[in-house]
C-alpha atoms as a PDB file:
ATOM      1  CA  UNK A   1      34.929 103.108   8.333  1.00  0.00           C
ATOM      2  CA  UNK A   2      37.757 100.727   7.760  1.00  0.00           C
ATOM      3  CA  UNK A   3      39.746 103.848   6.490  1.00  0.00           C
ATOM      4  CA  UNK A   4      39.308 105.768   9.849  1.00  0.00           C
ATOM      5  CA  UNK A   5      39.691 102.799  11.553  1.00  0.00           C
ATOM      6  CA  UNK A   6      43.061 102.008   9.818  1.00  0.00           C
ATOM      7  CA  UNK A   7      43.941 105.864   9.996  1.00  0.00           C
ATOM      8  CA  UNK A   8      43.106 105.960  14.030  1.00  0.00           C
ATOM      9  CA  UNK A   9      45.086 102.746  14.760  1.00  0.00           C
ATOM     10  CA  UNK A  10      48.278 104.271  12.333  1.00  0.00           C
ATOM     11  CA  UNK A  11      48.046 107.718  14.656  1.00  0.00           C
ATOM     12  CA  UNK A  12      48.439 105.334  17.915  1.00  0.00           C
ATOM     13  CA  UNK A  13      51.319 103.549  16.473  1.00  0.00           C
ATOM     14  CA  UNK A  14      52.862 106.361  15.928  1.00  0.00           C
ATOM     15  CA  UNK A  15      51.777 108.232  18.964  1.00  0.00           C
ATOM     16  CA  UNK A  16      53.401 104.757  20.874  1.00  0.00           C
ATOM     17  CA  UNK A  17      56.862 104.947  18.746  1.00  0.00           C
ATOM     18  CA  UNK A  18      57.117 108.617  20.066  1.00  0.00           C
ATOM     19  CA  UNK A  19      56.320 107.588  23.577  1.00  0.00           C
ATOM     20  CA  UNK A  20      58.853 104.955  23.489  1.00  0.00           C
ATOM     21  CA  UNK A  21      61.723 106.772  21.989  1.00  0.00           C
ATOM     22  CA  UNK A  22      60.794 110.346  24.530  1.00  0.00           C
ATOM     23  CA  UNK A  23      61.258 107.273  27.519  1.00  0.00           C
ATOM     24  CA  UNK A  24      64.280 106.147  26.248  1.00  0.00           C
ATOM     25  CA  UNK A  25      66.129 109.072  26.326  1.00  0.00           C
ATOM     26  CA  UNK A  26      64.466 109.649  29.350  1.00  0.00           C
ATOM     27  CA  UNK A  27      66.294 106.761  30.348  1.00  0.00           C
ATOM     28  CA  UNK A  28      69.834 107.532  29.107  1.00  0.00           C
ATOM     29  CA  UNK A  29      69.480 110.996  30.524  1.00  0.00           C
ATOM     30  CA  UNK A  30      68.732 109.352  33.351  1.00  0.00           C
ATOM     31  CA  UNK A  31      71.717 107.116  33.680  1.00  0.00           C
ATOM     32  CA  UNK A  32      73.881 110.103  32.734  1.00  0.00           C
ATOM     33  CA  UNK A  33      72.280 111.647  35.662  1.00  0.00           C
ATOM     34  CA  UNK A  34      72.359 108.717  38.175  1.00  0.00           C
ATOM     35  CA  UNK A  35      76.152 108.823  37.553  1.00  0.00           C
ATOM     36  CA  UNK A  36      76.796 112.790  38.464  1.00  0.00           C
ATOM     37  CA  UNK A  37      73.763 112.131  41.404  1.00  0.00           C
ATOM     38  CA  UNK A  38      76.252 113.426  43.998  1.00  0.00           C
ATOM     39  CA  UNK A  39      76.846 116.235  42.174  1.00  0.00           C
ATOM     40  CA  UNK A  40      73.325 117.089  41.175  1.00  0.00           C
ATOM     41  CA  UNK A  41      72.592 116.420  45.279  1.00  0.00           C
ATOM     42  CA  UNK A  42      75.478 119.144  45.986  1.00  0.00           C
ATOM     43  CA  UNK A  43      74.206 121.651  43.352  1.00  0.00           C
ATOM     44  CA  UNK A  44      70.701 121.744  45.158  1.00  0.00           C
ATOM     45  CA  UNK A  45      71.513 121.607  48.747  1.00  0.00           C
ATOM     46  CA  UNK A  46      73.913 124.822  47.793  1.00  0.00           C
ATOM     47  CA  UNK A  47      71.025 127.388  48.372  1.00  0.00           C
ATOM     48  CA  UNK A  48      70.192 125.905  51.408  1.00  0.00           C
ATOM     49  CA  UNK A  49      73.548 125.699  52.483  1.00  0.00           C
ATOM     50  CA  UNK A  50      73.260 129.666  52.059  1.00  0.00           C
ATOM     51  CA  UNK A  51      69.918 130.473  53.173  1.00  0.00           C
ATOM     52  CA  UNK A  52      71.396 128.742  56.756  1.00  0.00           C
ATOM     53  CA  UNK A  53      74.692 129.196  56.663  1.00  0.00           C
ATOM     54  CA  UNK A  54      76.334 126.141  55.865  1.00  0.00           C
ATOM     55  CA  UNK A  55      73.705 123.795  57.884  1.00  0.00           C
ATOM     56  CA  UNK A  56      73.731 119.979  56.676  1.00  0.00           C
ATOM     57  CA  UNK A  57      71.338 118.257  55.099  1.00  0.00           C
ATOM     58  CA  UNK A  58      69.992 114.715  57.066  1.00  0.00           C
ATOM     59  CA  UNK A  59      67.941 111.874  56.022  1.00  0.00           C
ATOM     60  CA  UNK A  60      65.963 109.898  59.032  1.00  0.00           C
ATOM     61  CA  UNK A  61      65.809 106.549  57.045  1.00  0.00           C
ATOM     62  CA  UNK A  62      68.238 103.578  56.028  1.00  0.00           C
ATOM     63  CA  UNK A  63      66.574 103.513  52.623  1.00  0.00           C
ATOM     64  CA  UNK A  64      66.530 107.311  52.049  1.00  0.00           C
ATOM     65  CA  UNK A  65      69.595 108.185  50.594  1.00  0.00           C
ATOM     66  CA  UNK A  66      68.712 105.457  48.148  1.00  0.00           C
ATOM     67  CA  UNK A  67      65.519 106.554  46.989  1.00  0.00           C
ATOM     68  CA  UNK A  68      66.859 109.787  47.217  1.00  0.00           C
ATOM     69  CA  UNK A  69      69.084 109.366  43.967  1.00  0.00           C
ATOM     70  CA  UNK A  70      66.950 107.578  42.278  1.00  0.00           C
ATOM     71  CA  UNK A  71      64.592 110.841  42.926  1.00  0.00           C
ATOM     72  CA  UNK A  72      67.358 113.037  41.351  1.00  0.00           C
ATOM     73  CA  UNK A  73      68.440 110.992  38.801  1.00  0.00           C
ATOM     74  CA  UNK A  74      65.318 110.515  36.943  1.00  0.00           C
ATOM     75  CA  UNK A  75      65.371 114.450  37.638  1.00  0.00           C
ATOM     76  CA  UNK A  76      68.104 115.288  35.882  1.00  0.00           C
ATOM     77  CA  UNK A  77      67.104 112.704  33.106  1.00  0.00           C
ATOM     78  CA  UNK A  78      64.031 114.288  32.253  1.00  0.00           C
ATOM     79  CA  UNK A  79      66.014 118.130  32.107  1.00  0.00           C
ATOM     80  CA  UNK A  80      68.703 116.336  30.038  1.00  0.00           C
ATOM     81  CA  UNK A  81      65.746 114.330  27.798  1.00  0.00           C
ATOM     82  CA  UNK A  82      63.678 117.742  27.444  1.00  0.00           C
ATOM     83  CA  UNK A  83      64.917 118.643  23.705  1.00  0.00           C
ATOM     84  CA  UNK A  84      64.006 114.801  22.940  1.00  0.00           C
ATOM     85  CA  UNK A  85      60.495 114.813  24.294  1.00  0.00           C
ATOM     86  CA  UNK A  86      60.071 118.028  22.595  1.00  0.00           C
ATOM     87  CA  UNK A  87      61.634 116.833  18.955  1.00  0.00           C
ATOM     88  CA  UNK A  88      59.671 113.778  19.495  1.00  0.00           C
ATOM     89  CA  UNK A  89      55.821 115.758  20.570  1.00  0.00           C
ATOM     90  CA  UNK A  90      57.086 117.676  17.061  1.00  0.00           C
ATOM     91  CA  UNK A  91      57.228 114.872  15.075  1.00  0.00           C
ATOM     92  CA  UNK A  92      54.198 113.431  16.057  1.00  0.00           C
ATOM     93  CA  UNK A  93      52.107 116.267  15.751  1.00  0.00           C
ATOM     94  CA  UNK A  94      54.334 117.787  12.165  1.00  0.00           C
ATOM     95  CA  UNK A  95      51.811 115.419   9.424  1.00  0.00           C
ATOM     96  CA  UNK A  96      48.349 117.227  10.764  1.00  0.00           C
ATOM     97  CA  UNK A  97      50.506 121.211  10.157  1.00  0.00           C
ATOM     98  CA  UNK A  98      50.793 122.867   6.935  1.00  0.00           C
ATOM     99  CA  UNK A  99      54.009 124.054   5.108  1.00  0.00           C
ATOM    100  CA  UNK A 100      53.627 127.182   6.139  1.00  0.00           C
ATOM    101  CA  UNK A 101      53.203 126.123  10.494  1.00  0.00           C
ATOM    102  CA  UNK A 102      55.236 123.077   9.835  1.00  0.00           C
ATOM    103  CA  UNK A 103      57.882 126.266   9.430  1.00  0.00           C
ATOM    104  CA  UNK A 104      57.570 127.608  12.540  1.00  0.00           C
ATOM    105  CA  UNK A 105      58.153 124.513  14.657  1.00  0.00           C
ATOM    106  CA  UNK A 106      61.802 123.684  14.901  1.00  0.00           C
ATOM    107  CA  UNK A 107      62.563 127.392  15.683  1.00  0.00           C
ATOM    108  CA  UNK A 108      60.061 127.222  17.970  1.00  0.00           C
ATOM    109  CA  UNK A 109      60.964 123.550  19.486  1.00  0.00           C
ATOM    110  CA  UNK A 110      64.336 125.258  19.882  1.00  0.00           C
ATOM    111  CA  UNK A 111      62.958 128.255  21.881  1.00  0.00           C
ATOM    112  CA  UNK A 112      60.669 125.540  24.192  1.00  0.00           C
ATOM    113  CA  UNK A 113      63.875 123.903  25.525  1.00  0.00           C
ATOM    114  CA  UNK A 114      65.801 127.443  26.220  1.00  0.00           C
ATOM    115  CA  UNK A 115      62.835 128.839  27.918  1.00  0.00           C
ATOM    116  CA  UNK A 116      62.495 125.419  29.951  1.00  0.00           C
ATOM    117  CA  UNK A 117      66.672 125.704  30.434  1.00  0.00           C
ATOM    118  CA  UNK A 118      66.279 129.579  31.167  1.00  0.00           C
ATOM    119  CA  UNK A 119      63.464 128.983  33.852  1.00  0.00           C
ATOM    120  CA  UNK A 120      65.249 126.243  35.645  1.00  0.00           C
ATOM    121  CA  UNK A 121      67.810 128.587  36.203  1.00  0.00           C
ATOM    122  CA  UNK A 122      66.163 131.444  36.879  1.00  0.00           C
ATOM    123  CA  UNK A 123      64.412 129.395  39.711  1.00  0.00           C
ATOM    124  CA  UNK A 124      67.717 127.552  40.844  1.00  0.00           C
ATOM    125  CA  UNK A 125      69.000 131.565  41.093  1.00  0.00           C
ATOM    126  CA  UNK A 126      65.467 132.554  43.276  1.00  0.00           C
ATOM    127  CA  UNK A 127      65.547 129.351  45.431  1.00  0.00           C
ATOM    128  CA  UNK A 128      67.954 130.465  48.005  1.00  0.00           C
ATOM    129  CA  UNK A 129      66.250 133.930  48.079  1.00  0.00           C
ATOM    130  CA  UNK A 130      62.909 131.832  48.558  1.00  0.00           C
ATOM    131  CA  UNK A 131      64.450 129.805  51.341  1.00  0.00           C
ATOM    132  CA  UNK A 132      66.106 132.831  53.540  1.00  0.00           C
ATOM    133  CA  UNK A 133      62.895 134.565  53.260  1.00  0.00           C
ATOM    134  CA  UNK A 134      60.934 131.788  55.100  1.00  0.00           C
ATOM    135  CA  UNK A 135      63.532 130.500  57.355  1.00  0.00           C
ATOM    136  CA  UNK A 136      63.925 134.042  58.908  1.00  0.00           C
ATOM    137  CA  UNK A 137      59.995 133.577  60.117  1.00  0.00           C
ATOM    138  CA  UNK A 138      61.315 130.804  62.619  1.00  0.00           C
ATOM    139  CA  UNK A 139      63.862 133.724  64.191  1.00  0.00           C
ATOM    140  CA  UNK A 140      65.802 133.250  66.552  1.00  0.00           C
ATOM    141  CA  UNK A 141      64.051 130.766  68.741  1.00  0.00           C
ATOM    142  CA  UNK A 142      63.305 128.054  65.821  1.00  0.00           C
ATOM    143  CA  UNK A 143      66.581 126.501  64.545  1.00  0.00           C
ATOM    144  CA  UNK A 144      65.926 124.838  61.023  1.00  0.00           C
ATOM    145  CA  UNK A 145      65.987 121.023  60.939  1.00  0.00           C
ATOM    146  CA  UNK A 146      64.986 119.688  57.294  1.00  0.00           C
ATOM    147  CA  UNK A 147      65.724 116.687  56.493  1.00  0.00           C
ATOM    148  CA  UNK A 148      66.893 116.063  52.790  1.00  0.00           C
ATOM    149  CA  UNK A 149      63.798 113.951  51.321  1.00  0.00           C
ATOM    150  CA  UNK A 150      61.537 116.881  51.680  1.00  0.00           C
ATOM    151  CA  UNK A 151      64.433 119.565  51.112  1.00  0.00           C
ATOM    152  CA  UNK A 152      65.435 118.215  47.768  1.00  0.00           C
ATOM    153  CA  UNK A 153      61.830 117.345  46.501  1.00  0.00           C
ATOM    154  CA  UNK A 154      60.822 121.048  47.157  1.00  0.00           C
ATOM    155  CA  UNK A 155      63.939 122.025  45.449  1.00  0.00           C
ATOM    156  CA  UNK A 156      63.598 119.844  42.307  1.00  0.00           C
ATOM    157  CA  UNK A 157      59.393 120.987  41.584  1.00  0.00           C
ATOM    158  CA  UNK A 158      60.529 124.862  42.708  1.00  0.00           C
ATOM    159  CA  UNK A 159      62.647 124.545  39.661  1.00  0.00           C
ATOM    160  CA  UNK A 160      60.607 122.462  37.372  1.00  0.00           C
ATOM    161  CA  UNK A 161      57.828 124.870  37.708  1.00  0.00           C
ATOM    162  CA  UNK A 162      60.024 127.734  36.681  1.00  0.00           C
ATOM    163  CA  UNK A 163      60.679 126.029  34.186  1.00  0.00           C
ATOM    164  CA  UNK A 164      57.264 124.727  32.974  1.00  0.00           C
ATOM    165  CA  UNK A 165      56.013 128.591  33.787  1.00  0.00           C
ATOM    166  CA  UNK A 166      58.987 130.212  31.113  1.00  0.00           C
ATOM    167  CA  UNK A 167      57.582 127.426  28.714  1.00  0.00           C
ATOM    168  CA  UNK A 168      54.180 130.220  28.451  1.00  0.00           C
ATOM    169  CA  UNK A 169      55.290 132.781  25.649  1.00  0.00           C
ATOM    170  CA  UNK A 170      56.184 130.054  23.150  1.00  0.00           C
ATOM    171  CA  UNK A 171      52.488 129.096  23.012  1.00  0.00           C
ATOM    172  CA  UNK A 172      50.925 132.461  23.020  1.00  0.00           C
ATOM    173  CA  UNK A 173      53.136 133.186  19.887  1.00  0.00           C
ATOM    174  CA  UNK A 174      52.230 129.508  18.351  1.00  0.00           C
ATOM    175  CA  UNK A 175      48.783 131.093  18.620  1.00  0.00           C
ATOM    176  CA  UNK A 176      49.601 134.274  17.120  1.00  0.00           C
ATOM    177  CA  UNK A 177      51.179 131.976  13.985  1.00  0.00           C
ATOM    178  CA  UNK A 178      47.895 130.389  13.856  1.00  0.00           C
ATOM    179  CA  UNK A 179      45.842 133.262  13.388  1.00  0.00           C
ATOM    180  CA  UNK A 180      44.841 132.653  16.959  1.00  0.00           C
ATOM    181  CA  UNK A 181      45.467 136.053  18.516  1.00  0.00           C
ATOM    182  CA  UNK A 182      47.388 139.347  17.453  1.00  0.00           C
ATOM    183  CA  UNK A 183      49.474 141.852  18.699  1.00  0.00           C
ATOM    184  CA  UNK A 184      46.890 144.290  19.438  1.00  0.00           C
ATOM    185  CA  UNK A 185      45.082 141.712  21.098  1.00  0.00           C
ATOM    186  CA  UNK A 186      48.051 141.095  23.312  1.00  0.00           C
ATOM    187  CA  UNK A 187      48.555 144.823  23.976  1.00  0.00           C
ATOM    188  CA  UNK A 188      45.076 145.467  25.138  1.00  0.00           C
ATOM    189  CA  UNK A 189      45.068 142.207  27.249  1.00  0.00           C
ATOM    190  CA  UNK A 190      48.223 143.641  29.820  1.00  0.00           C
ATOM    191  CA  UNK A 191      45.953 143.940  32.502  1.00  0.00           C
ATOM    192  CA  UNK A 192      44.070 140.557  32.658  1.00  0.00           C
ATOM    193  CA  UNK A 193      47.601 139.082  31.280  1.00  0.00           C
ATOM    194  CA  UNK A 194      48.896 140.331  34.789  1.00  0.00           C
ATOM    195  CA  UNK A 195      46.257 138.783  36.777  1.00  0.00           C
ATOM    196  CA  UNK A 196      45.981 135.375  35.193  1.00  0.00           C
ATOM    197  CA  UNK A 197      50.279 135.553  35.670  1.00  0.00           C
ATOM    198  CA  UNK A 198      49.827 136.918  39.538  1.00  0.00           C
ATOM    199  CA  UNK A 199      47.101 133.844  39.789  1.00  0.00           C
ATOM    200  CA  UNK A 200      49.308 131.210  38.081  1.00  0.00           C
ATOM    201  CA  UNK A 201      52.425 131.721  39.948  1.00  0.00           C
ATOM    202  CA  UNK A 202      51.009 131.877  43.126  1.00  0.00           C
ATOM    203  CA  UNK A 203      49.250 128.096  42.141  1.00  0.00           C
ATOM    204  CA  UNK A 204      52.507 126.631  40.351  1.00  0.00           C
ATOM    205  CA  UNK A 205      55.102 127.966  42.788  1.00  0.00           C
ATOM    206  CA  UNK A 206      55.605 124.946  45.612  1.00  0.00           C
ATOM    207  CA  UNK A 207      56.344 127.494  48.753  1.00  0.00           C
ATOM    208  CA  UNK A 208      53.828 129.990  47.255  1.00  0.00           C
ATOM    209  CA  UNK A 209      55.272 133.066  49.459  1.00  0.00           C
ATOM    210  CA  UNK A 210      55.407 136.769  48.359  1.00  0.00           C
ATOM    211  CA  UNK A 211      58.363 136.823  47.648  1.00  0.00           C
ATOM    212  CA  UNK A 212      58.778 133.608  45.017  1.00  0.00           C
ATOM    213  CA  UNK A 213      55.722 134.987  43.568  1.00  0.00           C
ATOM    214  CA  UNK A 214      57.571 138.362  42.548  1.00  0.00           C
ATOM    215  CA  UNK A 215      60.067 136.560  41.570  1.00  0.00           C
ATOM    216  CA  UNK A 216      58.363 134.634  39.109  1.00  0.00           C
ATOM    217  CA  UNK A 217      55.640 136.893  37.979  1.00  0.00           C
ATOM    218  CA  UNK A 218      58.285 139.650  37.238  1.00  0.00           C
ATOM    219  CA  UNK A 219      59.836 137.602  34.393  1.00  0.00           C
ATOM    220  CA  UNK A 220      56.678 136.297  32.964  1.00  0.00           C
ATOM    221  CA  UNK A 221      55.443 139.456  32.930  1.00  0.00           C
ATOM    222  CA  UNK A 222      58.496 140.192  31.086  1.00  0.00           C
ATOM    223  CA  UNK A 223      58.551 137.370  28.395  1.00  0.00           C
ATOM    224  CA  UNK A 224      54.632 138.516  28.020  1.00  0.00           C
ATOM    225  CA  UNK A 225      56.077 141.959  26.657  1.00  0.00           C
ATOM    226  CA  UNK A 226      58.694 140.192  24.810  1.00  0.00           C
ATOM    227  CA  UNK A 227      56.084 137.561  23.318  1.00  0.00           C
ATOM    228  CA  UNK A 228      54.060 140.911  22.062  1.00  0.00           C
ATOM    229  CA  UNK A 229      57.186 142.451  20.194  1.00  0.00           C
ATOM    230  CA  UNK A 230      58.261 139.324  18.433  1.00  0.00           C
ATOM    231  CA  UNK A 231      54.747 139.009  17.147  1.00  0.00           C
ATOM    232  CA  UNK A 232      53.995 142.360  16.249  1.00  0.00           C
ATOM    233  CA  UNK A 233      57.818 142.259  14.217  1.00  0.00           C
ATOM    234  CA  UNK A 234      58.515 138.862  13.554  1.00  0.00           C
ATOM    235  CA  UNK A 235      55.398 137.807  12.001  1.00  0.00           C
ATOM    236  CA  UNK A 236      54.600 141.114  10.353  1.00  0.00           C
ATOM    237  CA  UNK A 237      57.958 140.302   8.614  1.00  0.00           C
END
């Protein structure tokens, strides 16, 4: 008992020492970010800019624009952090694998944080696209007003969650490494692999229109095709 006992407390420490060191470069990336906040503001308010042709962002409060950075600085801290938190979940997790998985996780820690990169873009890209498509319900007798609290928070989980979504084919092929699933498996799964994609979209997406839901479930569908070649190929290998 005193073995477990000493074994459970050990995993907490060391669960704690990864939790600490993820937050702090959660907090240098945020810093980094706090410092290029304007910028980061600029970069997202683009799309709207084009989806209304040039219109302004407002805010309605003195303490807005303030809480308002903060907002997108921890943002852009936890984008910059990403290949930490991911090192450090590998780390803690790397004593419980054997030789043979503990193989397969920095190539696959790598491909985590350019899926994540890859999905934030690919949602910055469909954002404006998103945005045009409901703003042209109001017509011509609704004129747009947004102010930029709400504007910027939409804009910031619209492109987390195409990120988070991308993040998908890195675990189905984690499973394949495990034994978990195969190829074949994959193959003959397409068409409930398109509904449980359709489904998730439409509950991750924040606007959760047609059109953003095409726009993400065409690329996971995608990377779901992809994910079935590289284990059919890779692993064989």
């Amino acid at each position: 008992m005193t073995d477990q006992a000493m074994s459970f407390m050990d995993h907490l420490g060391e669960l704690r020492s990864r939790l600490i060191k993820a937050l702090i470069g959660v907090g240098i990336g945020t810093v980094i970010a706090f410092a290029f906040h304007e910028q980061i503001i600029e970069i997202l308010a683009r799309p709207y800019e084009l989806a209304v042709d040039d219109a302004q962002l407002a805010f309605f409060r003195p303490t807005e624009a303030f809480s308002l950075a903060m907002s997108i600085a921890l943002f852009g801290g936890v984008i910059l952090a990403s290949p930490v938190i991911l090192y450090q979940a590998w780390r803690f997790v790397a004593p419980a694998l054997t030789p043979r998985e503990k193989r397969w996780m920095v190539p696959l820690t790598a491909v985590l944080v350019g899926l994540f990169l890859a999905g934030i873009f690919a949602g910055y890209w469909a954002l404006a696209r998103g945005l045009r498509f409901l703003l042209d319900f109001g017509g011509e007798l609704l004129e747009p007003v947004i102010g930029a609290e709400f504007y910027l928070s939409f804009a910031m989980r619209f492109v987390l969650a195409f990120g988070l979504a991308f993040e998908f084919p890195v675990f189905l092929f984690a499973a394949a490494a495990f034994g978990a699933v195969t190829s074949r498996q994959l193959g003959k799964g397409r068409r409930w692999a398109v509904l449980v994609i359709v489904v998730a979209a439409a509950f991750i997406t924040p606007s959760g229109d047609p059109l953003t839901l095409l726009l993400l479930s065409v690329p996971l569908y995608l990377l779901y095709e992809i994910t079935i070649l590289a284990v059919r190929y890779i692993l064989k290998r």
